[in-house]
C-alpha atoms as a PDB file:
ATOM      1  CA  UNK A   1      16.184  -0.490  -8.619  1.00  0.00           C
ATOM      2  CA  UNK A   2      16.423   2.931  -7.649  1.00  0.00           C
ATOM      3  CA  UNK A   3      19.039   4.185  -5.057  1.00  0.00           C
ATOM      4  CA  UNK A   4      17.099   6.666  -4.275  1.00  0.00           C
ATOM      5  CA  UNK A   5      14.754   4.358  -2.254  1.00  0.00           C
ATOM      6  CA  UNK A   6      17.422   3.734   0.385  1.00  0.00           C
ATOM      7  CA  UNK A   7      19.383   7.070  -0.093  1.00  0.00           C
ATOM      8  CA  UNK A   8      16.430   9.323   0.514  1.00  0.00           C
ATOM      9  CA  UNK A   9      14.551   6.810   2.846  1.00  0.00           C
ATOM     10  CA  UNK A  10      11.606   5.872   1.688  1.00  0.00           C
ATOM     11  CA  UNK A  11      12.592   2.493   2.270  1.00  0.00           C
ATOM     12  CA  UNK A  12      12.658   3.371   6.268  1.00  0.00           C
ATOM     13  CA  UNK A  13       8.645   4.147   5.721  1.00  0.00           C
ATOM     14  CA  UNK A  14       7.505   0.894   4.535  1.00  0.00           C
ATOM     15  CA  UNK A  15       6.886  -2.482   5.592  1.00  0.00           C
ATOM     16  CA  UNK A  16       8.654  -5.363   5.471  1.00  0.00           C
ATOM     17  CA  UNK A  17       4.755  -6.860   2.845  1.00  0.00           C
ATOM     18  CA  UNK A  18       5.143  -3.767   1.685  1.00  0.00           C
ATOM     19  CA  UNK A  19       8.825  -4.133   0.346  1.00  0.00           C
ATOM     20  CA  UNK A  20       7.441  -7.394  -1.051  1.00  0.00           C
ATOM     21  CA  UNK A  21       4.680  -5.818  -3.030  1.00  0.00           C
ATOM     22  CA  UNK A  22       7.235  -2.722  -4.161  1.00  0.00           C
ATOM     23  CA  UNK A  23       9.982  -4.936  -5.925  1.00  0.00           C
ATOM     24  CA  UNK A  24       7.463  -7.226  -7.317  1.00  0.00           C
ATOM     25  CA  UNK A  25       5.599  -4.056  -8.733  1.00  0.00           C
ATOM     26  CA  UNK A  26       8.906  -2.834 -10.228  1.00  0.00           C
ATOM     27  CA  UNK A  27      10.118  -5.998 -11.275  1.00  0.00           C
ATOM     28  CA  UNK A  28       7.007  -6.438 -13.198  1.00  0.00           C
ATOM     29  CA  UNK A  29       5.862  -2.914 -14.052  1.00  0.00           C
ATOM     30  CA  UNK A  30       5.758  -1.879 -17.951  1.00  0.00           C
ATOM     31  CA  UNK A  31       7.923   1.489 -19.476  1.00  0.00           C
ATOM     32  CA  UNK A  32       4.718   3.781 -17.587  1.00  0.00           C
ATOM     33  CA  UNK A  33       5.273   2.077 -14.344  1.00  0.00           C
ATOM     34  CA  UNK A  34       1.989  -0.123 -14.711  1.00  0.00           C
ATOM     35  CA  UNK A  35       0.660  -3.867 -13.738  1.00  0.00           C
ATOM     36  CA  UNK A  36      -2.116  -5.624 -14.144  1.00  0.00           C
ATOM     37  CA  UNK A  37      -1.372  -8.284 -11.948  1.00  0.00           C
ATOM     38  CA  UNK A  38      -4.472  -9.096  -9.966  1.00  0.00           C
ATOM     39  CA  UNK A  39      -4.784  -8.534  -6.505  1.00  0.00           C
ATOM     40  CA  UNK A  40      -5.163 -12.208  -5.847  1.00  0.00           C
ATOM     41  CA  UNK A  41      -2.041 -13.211  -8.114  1.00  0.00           C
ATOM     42  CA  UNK A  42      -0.221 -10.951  -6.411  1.00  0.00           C
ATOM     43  CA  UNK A  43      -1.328 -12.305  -2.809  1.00  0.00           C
ATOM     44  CA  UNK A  44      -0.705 -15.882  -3.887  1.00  0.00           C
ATOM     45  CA  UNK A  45       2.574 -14.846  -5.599  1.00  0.00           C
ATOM     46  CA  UNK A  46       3.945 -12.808  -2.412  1.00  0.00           C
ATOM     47  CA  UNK A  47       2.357 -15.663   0.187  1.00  0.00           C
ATOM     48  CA  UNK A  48       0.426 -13.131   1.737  1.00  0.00           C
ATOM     49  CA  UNK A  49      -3.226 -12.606   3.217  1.00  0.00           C
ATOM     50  CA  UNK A  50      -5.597 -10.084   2.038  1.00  0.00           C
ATOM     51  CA  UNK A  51      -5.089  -8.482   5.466  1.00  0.00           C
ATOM     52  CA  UNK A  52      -1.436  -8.340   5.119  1.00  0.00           C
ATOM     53  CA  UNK A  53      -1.779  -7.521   1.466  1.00  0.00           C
ATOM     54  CA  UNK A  54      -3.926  -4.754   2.140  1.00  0.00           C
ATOM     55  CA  UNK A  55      -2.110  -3.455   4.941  1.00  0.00           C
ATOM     56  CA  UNK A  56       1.251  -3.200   2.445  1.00  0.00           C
ATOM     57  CA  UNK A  57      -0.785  -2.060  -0.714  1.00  0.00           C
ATOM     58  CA  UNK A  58      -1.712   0.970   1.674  1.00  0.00           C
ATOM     59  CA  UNK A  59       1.721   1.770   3.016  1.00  0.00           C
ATOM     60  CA  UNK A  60       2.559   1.730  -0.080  1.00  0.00           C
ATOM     61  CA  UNK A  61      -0.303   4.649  -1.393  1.00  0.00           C
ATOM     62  CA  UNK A  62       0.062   6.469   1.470  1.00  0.00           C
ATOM     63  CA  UNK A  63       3.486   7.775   0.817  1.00  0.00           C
ATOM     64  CA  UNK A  64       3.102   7.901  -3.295  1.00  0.00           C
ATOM     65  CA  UNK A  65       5.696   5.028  -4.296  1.00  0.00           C
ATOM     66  CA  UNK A  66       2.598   3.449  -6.185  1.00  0.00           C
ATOM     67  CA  UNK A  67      -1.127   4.563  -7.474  1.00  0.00           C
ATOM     68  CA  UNK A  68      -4.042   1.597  -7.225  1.00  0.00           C
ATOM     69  CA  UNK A  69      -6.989   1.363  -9.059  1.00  0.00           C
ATOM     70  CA  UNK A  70      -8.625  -1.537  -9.653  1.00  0.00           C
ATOM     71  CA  UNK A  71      -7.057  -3.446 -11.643  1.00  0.00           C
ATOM     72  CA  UNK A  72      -4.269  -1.057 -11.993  1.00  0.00           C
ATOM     73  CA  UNK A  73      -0.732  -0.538 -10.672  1.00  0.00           C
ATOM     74  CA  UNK A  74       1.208   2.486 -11.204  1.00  0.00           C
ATOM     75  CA  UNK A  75       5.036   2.363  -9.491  1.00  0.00           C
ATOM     76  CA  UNK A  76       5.271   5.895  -8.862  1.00  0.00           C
ATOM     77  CA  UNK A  77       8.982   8.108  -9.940  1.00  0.00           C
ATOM     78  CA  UNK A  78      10.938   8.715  -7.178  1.00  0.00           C
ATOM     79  CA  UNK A  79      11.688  12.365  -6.325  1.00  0.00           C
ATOM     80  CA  UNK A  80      12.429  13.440  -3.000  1.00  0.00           C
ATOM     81  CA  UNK A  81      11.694  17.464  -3.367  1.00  0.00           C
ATOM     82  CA  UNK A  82       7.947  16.378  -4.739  1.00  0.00           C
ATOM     83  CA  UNK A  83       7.588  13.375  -2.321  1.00  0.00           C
ATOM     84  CA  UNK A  84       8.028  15.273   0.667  1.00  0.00           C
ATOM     85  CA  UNK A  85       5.720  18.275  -0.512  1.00  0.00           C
ATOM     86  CA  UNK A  86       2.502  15.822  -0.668  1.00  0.00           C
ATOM     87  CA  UNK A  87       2.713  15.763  -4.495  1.00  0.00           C
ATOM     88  CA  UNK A  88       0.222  15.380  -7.092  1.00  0.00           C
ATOM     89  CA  UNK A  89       0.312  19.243  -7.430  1.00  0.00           C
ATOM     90  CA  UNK A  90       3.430  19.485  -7.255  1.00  0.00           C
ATOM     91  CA  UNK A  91       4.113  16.814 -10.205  1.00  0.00           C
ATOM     92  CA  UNK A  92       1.587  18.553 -12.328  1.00  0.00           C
ATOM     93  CA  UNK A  93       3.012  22.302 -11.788  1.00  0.00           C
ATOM     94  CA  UNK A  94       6.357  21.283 -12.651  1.00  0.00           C
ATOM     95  CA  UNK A  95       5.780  19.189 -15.688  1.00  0.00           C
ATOM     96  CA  UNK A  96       6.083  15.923 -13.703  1.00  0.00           C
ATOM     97  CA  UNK A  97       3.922  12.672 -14.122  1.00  0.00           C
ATOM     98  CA  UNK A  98       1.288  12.135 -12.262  1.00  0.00           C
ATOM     99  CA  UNK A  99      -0.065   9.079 -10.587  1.00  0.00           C
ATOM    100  CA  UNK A 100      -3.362   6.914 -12.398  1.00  0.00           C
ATOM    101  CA  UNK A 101      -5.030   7.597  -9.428  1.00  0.00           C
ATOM    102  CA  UNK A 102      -4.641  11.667  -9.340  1.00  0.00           C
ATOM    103  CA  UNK A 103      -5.699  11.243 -13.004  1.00  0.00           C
ATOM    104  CA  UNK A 104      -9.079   9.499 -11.823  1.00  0.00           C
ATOM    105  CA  UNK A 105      -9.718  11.901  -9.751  1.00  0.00           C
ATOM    106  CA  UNK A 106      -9.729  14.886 -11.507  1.00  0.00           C
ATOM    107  CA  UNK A 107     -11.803  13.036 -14.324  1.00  0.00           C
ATOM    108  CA  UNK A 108     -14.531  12.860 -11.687  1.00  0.00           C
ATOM    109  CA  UNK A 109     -13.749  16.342  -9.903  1.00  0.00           C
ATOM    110  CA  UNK A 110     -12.282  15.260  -6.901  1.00  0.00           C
ATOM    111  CA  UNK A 111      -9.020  17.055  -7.504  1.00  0.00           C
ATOM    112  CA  UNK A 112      -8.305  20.845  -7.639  1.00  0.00           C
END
């Protein structure tokens, strides 16, 4: 696990589901970062309801530590400068991955 989750607080943003879902998604995630756990695996795995699930799987999105599309999970790289600068741009300009989900979207033009 990375320090960096603790050290530069991005644990601090997140729930206590969405710590849950996190490690599992590391713990599980291939050499890219993805999982293709299902979402109800996952719920049944984590003992949580879709509410709660969807709830954490947001928290989650909202502050780029994963991508989601279905049936895809992308753990996100932790970087602090590009984090806090709102990101997908930022990743691309400097060379950086970017998330499966900033990929979908510019293959159907939502992105700049």
């Amino acid at each position: 696990m990375d320090h960096r989750l603790v050290r530069d607080r991005f644990i601090e943003s997140i729930s206590h589901p969405a710590a849950a879902l996190y490690l599992f998604l590391v713990t599980v995630a291939d050499s890219q970062g993805l999982s293709y756990y299902s979402d109800a695996s996952l719920m049944t795995r984590l003992s949580m309801d879709a509410q709660t699930f969807d709830q954490a799987r947001q928290n989650l999105i909202s502050i780029e530590l994963i991508a989601w599309r279905a049936p895809l999970y992308q753990v996100l790289p932790l970087d602090p400068h590009i984090a806090h600068q709102g990101a997908p741009e930022a990743r691309e300009k400097m060379g950086q991955p970017l998330s499966i989900g900033h990929i979908f979207k510019k293959m159907i033009g939502e992105a700049s």
